[in-house]
PDB file of N, CA and C in Angstrom:
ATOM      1  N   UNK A   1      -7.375   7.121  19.161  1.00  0.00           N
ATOM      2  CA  UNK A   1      -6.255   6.221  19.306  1.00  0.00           C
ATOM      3  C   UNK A   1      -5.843   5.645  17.951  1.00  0.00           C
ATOM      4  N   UNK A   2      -7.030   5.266  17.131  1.00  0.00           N
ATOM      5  CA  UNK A   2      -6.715   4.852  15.729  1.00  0.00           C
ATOM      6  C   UNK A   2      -5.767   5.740  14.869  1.00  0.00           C
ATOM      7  N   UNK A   3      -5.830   7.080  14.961  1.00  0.00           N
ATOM      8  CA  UNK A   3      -5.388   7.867  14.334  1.00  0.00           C
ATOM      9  C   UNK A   3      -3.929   8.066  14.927  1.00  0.00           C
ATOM     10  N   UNK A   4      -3.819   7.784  16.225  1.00  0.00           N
ATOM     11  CA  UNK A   4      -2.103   8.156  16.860  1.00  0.00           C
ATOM     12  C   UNK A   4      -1.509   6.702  16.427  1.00  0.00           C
ATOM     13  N   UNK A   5      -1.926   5.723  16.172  1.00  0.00           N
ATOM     14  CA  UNK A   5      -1.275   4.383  15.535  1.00  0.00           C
ATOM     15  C   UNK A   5      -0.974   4.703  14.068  1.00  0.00           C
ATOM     16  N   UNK A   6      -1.876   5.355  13.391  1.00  0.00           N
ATOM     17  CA  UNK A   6      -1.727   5.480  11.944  1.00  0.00           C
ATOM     18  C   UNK A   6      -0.568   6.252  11.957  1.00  0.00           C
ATOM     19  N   UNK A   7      -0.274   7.333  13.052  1.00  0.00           N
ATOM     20  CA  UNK A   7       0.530   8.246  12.487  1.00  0.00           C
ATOM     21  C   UNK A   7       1.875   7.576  12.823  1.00  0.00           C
ATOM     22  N   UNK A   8       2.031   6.856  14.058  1.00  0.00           N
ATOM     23  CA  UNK A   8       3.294   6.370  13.943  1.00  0.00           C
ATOM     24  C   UNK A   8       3.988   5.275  13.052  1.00  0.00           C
ATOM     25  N   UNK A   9       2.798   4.678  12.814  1.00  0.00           N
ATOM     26  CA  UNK A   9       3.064   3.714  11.967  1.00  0.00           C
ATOM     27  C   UNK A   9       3.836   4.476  10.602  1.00  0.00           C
ATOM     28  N   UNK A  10       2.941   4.849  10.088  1.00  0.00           N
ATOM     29  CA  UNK A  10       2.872   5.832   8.626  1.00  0.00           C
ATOM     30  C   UNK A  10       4.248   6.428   9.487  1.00  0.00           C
ATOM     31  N   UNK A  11       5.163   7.038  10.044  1.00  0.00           N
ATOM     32  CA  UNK A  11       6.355   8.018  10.595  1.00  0.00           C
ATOM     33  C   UNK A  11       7.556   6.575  10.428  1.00  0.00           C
ATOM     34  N   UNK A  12       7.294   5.348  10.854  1.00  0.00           N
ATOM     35  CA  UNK A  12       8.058   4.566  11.448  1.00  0.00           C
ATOM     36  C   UNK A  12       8.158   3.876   9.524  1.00  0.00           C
ATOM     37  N   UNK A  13       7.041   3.871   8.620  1.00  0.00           N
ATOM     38  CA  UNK A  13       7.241   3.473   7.507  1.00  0.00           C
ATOM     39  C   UNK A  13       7.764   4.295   6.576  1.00  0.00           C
ATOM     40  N   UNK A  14       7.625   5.313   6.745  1.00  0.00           N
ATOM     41  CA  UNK A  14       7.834   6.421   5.865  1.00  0.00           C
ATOM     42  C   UNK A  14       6.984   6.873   4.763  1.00  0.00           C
ATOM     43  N   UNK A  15       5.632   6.810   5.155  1.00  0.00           N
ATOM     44  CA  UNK A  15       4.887   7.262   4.465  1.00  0.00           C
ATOM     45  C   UNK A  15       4.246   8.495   4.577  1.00  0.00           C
ATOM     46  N   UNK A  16       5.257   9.614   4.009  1.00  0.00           N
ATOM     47  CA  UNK A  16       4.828  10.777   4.344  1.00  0.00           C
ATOM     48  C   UNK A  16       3.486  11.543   4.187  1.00  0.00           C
ATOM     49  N   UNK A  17       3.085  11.436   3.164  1.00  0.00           N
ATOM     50  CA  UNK A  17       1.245  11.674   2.876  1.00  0.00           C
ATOM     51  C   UNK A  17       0.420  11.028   4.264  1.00  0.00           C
ATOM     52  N   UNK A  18       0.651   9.942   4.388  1.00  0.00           N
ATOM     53  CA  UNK A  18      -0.457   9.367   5.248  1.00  0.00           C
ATOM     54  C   UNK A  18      -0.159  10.097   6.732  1.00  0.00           C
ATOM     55  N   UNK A  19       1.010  10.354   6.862  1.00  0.00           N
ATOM     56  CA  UNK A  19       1.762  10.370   8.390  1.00  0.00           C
ATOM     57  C   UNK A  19       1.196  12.230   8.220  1.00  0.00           C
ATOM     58  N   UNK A  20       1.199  12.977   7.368  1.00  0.00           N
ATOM     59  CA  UNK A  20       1.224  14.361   7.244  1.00  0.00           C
ATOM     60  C   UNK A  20      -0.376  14.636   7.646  1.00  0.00           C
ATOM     61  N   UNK A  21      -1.377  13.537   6.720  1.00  0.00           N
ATOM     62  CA  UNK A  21      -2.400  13.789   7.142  1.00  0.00           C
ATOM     63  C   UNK A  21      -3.113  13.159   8.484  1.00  0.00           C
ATOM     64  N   UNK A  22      -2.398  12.451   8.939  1.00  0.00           N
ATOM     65  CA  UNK A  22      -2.899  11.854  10.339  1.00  0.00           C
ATOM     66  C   UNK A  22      -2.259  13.272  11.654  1.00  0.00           C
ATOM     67  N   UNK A  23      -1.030  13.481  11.280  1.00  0.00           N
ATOM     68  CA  UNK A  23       0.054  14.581  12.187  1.00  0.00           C
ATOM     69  C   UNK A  23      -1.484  15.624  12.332  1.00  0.00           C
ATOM     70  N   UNK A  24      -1.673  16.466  11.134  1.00  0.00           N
ATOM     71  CA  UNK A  24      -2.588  17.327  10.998  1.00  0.00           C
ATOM     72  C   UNK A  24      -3.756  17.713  11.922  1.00  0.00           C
ATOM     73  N   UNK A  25      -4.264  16.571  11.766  1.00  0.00           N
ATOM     74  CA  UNK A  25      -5.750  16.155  12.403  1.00  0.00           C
ATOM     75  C   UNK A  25      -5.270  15.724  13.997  1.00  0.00           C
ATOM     76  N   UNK A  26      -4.572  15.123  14.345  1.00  0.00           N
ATOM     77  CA  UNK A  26      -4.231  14.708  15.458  1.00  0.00           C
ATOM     78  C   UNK A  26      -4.237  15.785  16.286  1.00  0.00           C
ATOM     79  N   UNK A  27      -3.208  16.905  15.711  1.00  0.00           N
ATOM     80  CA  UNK A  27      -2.499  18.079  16.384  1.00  0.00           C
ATOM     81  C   UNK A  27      -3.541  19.058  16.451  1.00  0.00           C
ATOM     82  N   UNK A  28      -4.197  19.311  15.326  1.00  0.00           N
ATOM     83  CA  UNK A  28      -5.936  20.084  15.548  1.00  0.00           C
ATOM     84  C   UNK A  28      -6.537  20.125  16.556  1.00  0.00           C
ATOM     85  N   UNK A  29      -6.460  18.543  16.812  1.00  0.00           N
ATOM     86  CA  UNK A  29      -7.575  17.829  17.993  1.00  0.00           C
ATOM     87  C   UNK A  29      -7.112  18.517  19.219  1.00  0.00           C
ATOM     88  N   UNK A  30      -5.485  18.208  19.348  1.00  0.00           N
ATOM     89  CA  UNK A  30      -4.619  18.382  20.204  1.00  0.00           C
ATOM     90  C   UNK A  30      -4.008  19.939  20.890  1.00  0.00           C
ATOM     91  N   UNK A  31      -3.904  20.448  20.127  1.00  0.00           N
ATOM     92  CA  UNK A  31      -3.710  22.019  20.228  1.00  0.00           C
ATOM     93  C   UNK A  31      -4.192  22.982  21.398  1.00  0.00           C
ATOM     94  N   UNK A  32      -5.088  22.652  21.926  1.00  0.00           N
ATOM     95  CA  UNK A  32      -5.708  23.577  22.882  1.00  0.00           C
ATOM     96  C   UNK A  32      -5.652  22.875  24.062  1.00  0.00           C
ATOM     97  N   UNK A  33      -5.078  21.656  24.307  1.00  0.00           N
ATOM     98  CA  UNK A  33      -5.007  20.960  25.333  1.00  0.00           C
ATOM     99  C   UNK A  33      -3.374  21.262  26.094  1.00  0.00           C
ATOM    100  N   UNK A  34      -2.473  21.941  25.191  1.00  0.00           N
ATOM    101  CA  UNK A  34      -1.477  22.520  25.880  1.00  0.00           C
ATOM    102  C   UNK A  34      -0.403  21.379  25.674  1.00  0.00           C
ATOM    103  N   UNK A  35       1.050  21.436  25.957  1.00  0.00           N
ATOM    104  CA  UNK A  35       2.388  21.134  25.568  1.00  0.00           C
ATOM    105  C   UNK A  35       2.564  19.708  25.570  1.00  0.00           C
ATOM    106  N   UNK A  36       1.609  19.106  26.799  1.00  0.00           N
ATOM    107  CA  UNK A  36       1.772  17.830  27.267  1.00  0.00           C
ATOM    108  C   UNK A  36       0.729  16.882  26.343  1.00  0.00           C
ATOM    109  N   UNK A  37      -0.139  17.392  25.755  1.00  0.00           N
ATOM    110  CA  UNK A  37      -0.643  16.379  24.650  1.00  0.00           C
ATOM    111  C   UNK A  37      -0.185  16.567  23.047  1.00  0.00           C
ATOM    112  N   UNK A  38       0.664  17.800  23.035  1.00  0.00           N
ATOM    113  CA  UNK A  38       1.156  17.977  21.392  1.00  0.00           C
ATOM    114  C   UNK A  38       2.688  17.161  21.416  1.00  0.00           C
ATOM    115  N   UNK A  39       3.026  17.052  22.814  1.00  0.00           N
ATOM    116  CA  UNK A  39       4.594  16.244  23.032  1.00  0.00           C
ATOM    117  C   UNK A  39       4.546  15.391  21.846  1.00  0.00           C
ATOM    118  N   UNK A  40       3.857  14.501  21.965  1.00  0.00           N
ATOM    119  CA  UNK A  40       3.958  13.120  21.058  1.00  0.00           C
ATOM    120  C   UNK A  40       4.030  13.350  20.030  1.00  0.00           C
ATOM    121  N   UNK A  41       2.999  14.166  19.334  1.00  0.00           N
ATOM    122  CA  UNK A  41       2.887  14.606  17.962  1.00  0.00           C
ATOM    123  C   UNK A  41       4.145  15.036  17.449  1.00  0.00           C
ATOM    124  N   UNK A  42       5.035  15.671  17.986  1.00  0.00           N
ATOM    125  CA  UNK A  42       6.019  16.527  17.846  1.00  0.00           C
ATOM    126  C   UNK A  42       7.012  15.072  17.906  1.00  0.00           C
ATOM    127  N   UNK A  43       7.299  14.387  18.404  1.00  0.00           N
ATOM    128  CA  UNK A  43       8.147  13.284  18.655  1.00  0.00           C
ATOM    129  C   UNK A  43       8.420  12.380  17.157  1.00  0.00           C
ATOM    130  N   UNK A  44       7.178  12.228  16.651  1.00  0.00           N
ATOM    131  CA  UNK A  44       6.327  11.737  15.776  1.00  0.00           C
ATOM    132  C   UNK A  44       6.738  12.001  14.755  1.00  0.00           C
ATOM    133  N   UNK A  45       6.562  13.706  14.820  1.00  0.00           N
ATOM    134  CA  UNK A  45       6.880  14.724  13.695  1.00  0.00           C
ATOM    135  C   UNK A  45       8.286  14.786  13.441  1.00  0.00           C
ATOM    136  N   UNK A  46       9.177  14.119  14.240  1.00  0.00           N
ATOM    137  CA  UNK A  46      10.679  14.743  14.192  1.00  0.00           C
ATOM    138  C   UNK A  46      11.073  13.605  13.690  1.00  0.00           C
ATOM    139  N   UNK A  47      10.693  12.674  13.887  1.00  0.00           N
ATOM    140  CA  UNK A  47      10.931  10.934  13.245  1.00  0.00           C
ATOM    141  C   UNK A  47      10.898  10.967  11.885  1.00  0.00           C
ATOM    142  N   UNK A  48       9.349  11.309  11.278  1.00  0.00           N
ATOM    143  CA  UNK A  48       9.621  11.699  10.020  1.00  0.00           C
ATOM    144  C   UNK A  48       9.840  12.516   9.034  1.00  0.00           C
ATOM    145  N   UNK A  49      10.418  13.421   9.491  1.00  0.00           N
ATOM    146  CA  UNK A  49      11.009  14.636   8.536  1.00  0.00           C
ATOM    147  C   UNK A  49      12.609  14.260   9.158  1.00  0.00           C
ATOM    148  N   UNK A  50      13.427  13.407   9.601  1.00  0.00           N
ATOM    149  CA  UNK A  50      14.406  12.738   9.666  1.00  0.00           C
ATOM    150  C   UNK A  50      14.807  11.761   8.797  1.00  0.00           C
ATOM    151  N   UNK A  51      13.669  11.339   8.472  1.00  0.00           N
ATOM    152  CA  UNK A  51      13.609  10.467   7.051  1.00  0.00           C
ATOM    153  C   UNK A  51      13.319  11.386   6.202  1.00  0.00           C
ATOM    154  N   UNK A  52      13.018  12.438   6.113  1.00  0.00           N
ATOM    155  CA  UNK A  52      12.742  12.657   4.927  1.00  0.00           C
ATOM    156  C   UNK A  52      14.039  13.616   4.523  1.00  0.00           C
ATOM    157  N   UNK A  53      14.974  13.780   5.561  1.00  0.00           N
ATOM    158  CA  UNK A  53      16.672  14.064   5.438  1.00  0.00           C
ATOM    159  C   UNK A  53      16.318  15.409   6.182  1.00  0.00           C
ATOM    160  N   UNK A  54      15.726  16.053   6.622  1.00  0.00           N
ATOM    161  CA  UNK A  54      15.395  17.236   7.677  1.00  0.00           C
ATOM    162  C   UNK A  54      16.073  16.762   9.346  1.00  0.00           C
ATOM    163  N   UNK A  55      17.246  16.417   9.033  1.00  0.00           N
ATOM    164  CA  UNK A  55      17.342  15.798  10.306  1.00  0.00           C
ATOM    165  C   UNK A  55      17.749  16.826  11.177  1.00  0.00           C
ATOM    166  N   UNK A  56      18.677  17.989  11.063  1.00  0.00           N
ATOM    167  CA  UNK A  56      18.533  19.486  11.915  1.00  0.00           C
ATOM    168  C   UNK A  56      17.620  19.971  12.501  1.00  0.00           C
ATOM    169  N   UNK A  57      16.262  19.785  11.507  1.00  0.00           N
ATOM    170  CA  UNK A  57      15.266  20.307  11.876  1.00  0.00           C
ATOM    171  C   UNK A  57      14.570  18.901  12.886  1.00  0.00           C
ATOM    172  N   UNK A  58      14.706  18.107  12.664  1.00  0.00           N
ATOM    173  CA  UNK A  58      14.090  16.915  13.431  1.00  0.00           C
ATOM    174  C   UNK A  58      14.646  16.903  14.865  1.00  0.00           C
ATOM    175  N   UNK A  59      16.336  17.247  15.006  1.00  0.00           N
ATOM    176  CA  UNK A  59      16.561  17.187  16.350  1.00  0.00           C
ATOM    177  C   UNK A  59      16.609  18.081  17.294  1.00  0.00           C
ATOM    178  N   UNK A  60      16.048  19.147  16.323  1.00  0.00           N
ATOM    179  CA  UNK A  60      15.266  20.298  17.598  1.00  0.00           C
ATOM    180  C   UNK A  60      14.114  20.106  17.620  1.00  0.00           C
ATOM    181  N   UNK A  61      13.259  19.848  16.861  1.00  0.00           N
ATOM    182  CA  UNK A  61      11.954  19.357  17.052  1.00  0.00           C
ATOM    183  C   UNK A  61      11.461  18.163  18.672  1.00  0.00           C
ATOM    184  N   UNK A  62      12.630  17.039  18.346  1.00  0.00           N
ATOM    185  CA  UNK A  62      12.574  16.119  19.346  1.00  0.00           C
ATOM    186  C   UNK A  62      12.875  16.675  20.772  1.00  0.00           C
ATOM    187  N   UNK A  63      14.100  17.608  20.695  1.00  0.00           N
ATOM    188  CA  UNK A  63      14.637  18.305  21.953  1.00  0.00           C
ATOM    189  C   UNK A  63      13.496  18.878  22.302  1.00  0.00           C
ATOM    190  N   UNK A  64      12.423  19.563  21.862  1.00  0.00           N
ATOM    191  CA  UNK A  64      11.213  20.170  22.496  1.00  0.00           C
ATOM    192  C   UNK A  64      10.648  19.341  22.647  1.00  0.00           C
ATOM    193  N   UNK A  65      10.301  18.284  22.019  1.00  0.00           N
ATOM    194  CA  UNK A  65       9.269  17.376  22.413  1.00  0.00           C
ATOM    195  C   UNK A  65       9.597  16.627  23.713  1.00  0.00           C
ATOM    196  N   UNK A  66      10.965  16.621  24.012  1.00  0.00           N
ATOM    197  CA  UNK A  66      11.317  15.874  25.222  1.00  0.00           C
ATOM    198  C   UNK A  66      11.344  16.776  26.514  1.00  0.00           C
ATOM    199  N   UNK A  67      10.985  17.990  26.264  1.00  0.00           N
ATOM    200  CA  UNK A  67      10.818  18.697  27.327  1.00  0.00           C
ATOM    201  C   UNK A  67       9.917  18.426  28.336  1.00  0.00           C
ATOM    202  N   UNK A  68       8.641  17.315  27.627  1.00  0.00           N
ATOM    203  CA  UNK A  68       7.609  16.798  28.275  1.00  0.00           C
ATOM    204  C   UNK A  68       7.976  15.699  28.992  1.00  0.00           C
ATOM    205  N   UNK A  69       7.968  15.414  30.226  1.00  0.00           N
ATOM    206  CA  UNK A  69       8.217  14.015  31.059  1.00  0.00           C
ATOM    207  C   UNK A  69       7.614  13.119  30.246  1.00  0.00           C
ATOM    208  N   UNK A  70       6.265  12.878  29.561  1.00  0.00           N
ATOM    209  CA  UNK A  70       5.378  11.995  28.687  1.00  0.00           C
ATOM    210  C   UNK A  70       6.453  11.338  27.316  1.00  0.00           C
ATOM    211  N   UNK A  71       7.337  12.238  26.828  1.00  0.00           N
ATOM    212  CA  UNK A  71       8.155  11.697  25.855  1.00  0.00           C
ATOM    213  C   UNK A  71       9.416  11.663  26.809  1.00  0.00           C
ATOM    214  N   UNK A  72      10.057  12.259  27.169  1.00  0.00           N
ATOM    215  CA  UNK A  72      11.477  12.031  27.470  1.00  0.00           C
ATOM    216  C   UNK A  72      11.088  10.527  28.693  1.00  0.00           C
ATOM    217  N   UNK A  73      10.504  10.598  29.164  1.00  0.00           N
ATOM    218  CA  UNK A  73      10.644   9.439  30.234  1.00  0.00           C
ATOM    219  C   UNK A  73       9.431   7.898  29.434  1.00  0.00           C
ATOM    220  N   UNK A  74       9.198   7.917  28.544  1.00  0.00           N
ATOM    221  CA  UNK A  74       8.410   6.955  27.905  1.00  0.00           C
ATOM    222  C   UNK A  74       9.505   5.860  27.184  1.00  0.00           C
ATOM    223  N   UNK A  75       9.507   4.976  27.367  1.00  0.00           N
ATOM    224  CA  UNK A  75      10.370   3.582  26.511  1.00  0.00           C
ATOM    225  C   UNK A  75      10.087   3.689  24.915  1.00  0.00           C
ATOM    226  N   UNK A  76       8.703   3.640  24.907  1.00  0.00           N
ATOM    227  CA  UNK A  76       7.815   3.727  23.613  1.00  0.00           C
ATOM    228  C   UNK A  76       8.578   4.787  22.841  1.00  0.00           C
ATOM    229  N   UNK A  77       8.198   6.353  23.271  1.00  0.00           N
ATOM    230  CA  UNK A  77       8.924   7.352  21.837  1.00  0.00           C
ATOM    231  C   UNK A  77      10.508   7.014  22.083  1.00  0.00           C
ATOM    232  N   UNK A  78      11.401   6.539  23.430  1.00  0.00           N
ATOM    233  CA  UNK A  78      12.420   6.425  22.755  1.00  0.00           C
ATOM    234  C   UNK A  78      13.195   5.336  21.899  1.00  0.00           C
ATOM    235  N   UNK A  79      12.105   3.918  21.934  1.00  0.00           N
ATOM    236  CA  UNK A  79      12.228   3.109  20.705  1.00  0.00           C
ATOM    237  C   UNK A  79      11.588   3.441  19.672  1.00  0.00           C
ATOM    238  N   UNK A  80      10.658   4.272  19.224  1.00  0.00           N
ATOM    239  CA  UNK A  80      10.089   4.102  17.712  1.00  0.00           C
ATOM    240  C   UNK A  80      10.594   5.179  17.916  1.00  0.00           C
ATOM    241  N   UNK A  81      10.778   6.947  18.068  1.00  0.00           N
ATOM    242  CA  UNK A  81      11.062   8.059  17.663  1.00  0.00           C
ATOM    243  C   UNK A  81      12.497   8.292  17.736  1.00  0.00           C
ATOM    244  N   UNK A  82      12.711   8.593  18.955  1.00  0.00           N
ATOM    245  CA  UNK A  82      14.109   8.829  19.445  1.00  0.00           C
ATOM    246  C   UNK A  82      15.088   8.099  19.075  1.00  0.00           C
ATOM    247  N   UNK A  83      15.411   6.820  18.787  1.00  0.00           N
ATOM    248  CA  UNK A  83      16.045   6.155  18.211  1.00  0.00           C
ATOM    249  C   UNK A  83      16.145   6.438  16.704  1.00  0.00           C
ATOM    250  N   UNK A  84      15.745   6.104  16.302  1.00  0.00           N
ATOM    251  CA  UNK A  84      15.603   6.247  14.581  1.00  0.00           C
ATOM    252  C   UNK A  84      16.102   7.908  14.530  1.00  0.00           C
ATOM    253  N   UNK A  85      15.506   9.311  15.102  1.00  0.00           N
ATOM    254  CA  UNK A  85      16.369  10.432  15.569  1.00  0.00           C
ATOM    255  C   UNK A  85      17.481  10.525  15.638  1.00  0.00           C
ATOM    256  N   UNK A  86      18.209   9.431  16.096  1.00  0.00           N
ATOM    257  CA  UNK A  86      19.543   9.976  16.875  1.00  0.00           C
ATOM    258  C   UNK A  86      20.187   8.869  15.747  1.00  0.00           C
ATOM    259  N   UNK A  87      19.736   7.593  15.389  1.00  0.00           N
ATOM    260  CA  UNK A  87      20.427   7.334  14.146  1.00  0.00           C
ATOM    261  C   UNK A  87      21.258   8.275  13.144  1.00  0.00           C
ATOM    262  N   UNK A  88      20.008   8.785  12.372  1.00  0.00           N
ATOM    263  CA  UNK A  88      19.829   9.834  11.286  1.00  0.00           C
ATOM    264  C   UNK A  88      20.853  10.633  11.914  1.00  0.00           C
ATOM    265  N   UNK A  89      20.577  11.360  12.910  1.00  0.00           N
ATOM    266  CA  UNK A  89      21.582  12.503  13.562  1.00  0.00           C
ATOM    267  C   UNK A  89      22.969  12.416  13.567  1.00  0.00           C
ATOM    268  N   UNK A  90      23.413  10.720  13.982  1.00  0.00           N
ATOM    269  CA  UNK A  90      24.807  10.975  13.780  1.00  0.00           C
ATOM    270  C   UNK A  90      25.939  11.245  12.564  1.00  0.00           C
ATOM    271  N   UNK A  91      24.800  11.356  11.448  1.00  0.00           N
ATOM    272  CA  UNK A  91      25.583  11.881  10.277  1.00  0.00           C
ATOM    273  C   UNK A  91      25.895  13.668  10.615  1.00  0.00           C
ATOM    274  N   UNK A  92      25.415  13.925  11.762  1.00  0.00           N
ATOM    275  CA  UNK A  92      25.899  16.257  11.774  1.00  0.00           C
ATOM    276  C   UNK A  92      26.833  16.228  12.593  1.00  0.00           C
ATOM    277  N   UNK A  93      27.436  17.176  12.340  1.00  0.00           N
ATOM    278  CA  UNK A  93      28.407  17.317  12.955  1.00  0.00           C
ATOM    279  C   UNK A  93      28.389  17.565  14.198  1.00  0.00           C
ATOM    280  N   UNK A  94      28.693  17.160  15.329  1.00  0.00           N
ATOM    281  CA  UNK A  94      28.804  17.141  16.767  1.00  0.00           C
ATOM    282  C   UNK A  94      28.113  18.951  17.218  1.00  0.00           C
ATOM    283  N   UNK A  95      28.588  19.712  16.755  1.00  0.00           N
ATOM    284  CA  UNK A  95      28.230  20.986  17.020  1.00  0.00           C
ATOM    285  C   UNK A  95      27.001  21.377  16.305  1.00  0.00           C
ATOM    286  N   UNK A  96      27.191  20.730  14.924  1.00  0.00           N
ATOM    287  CA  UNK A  96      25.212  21.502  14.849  1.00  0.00           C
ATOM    288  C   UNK A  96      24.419  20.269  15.165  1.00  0.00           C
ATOM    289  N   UNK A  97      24.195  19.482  15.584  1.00  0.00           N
ATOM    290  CA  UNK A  97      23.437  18.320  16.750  1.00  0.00           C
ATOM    291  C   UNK A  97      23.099  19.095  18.067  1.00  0.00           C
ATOM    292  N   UNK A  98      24.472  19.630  18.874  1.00  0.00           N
ATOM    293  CA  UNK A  98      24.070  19.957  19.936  1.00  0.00           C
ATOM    294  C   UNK A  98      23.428  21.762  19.576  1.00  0.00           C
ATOM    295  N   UNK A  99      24.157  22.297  18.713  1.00  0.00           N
ATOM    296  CA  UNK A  99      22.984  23.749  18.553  1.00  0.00           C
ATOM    297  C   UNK A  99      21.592  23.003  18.401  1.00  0.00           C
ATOM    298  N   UNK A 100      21.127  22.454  17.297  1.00  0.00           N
ATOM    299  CA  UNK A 100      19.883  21.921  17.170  1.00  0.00           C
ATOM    300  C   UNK A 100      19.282  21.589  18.887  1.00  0.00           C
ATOM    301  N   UNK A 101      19.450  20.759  19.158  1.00  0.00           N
ATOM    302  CA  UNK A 101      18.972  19.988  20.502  1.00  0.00           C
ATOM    303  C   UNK A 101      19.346  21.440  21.207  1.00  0.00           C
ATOM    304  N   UNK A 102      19.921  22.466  21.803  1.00  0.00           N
ATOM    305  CA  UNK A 102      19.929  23.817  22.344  1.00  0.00           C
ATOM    306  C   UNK A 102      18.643  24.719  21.594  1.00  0.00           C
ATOM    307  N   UNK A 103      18.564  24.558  20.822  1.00  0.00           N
ATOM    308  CA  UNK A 103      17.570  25.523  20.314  1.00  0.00           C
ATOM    309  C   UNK A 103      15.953  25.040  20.215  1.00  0.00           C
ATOM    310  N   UNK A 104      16.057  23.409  20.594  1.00  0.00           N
ATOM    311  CA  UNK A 104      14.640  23.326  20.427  1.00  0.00           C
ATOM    312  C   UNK A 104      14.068  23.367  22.442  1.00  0.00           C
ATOM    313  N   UNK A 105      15.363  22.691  22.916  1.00  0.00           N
ATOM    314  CA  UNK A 105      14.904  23.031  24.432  1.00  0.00           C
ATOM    315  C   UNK A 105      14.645  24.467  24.706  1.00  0.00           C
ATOM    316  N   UNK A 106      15.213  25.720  23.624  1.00  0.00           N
ATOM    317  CA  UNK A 106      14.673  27.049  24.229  1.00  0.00           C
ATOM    318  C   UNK A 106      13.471  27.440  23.576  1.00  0.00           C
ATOM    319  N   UNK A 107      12.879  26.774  22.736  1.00  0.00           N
ATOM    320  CA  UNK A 107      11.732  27.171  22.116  1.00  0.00           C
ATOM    321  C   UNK A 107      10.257  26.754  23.112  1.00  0.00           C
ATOM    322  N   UNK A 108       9.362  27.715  22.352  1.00  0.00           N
ATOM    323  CA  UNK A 108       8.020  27.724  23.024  1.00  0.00           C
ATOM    324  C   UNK A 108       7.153  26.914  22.214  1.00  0.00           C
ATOM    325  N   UNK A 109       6.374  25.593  22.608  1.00  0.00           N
ATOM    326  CA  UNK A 109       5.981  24.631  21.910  1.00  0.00           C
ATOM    327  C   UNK A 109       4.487  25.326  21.066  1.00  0.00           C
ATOM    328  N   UNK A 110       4.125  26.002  21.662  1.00  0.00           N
ATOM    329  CA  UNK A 110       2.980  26.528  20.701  1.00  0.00           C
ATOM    330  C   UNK A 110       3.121  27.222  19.716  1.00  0.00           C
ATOM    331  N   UNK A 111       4.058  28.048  19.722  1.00  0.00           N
ATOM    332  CA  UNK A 111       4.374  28.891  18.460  1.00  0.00           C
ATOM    333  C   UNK A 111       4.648  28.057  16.756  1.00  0.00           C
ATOM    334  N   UNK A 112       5.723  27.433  17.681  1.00  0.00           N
ATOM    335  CA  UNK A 112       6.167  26.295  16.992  1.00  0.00           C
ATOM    336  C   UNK A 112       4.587  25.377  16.446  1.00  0.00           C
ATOM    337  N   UNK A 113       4.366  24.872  16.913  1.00  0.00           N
ATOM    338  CA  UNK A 113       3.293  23.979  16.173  1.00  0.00           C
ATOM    339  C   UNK A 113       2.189  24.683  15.507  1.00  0.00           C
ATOM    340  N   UNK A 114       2.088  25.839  15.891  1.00  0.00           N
ATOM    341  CA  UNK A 114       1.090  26.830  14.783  1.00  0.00           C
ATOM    342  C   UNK A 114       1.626  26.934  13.253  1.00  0.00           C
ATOM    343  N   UNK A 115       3.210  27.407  13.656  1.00  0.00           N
ATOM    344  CA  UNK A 115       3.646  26.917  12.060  1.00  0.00           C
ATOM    345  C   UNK A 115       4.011  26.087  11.693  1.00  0.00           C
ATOM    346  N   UNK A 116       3.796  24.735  12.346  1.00  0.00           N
ATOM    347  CA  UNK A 116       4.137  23.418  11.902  1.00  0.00           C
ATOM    348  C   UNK A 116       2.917  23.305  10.569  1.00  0.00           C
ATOM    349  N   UNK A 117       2.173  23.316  11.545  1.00  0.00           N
ATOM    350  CA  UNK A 117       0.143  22.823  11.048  1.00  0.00           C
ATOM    351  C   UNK A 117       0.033  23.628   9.353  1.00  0.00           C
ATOM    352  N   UNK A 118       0.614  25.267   9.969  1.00  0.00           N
ATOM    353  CA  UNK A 118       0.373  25.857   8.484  1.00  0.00           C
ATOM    354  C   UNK A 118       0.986  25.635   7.527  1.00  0.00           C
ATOM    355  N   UNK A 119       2.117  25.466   7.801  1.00  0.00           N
ATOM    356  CA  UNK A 119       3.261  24.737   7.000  1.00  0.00           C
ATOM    357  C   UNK A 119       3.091  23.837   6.238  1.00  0.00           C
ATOM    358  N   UNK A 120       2.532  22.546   6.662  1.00  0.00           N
ATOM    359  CA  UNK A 120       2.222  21.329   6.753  1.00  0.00           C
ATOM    360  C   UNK A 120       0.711  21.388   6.066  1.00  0.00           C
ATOM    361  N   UNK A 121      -0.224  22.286   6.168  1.00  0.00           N
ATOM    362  CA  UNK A 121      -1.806  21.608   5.809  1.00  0.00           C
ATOM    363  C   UNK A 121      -1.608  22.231   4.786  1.00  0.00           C
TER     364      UNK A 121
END
């Protein structure tokens, strides 16, 4: 639990080092437990690489992550994640917002987070 506070915190501050190495370890842990415990991570993950101006890539990221009832129906990711998301977002243009958000609802969440992790570690 210590470590899913660090990471949002560190996502919600913008401290990308700390938030990269908490994401990491979290999602490790998380990985084999299947779509509904990497949701968050991914929520998490789209928050701050939105700050970090990846916001295309952030709002397909989130669109998958909300595929999970655990994020799309939670108050929590849609005040600290989703919000701050859709901020950032309204700088794209209406059409690549909704491609983004189309392309992360057709994606397969595991693939995806295999090359998040490698990407990322």
């Amino acid at each position: 639990m210590v470590w899913m506070l660090q990471q949002d915190l560190a996502a919600a501050g913008g401290d990308w080092d700390r938030f990269r190495e908490a994401w990491l370890w979290l999602t490790r842990q998380f990985i084999d437990r299947g779509a509904y415990a990497i949701a968050p991570h991914l929520a998490a993950l789209a928050c701050a690489l939105a700050q970090r101006g990846q916001v295309e890539r952030a709002v397909e990221l989130y669109a998958l992550a909300k595929r999970r009832p655990w994020v799309a129906n939670s108050a929590y990711y849609q005040q600290v994640h989703e919000r701050r998301v859709r901020e950032l977002a309204s700088s794209l243009p209406e059409a690549v917002r909704r491609a983004a958000e189309e392309r992360g609802r057709a994606r397969d969440w595991e693939p995806v987070v295999r090359e998040l992790v490698a990407e990322l570690a």
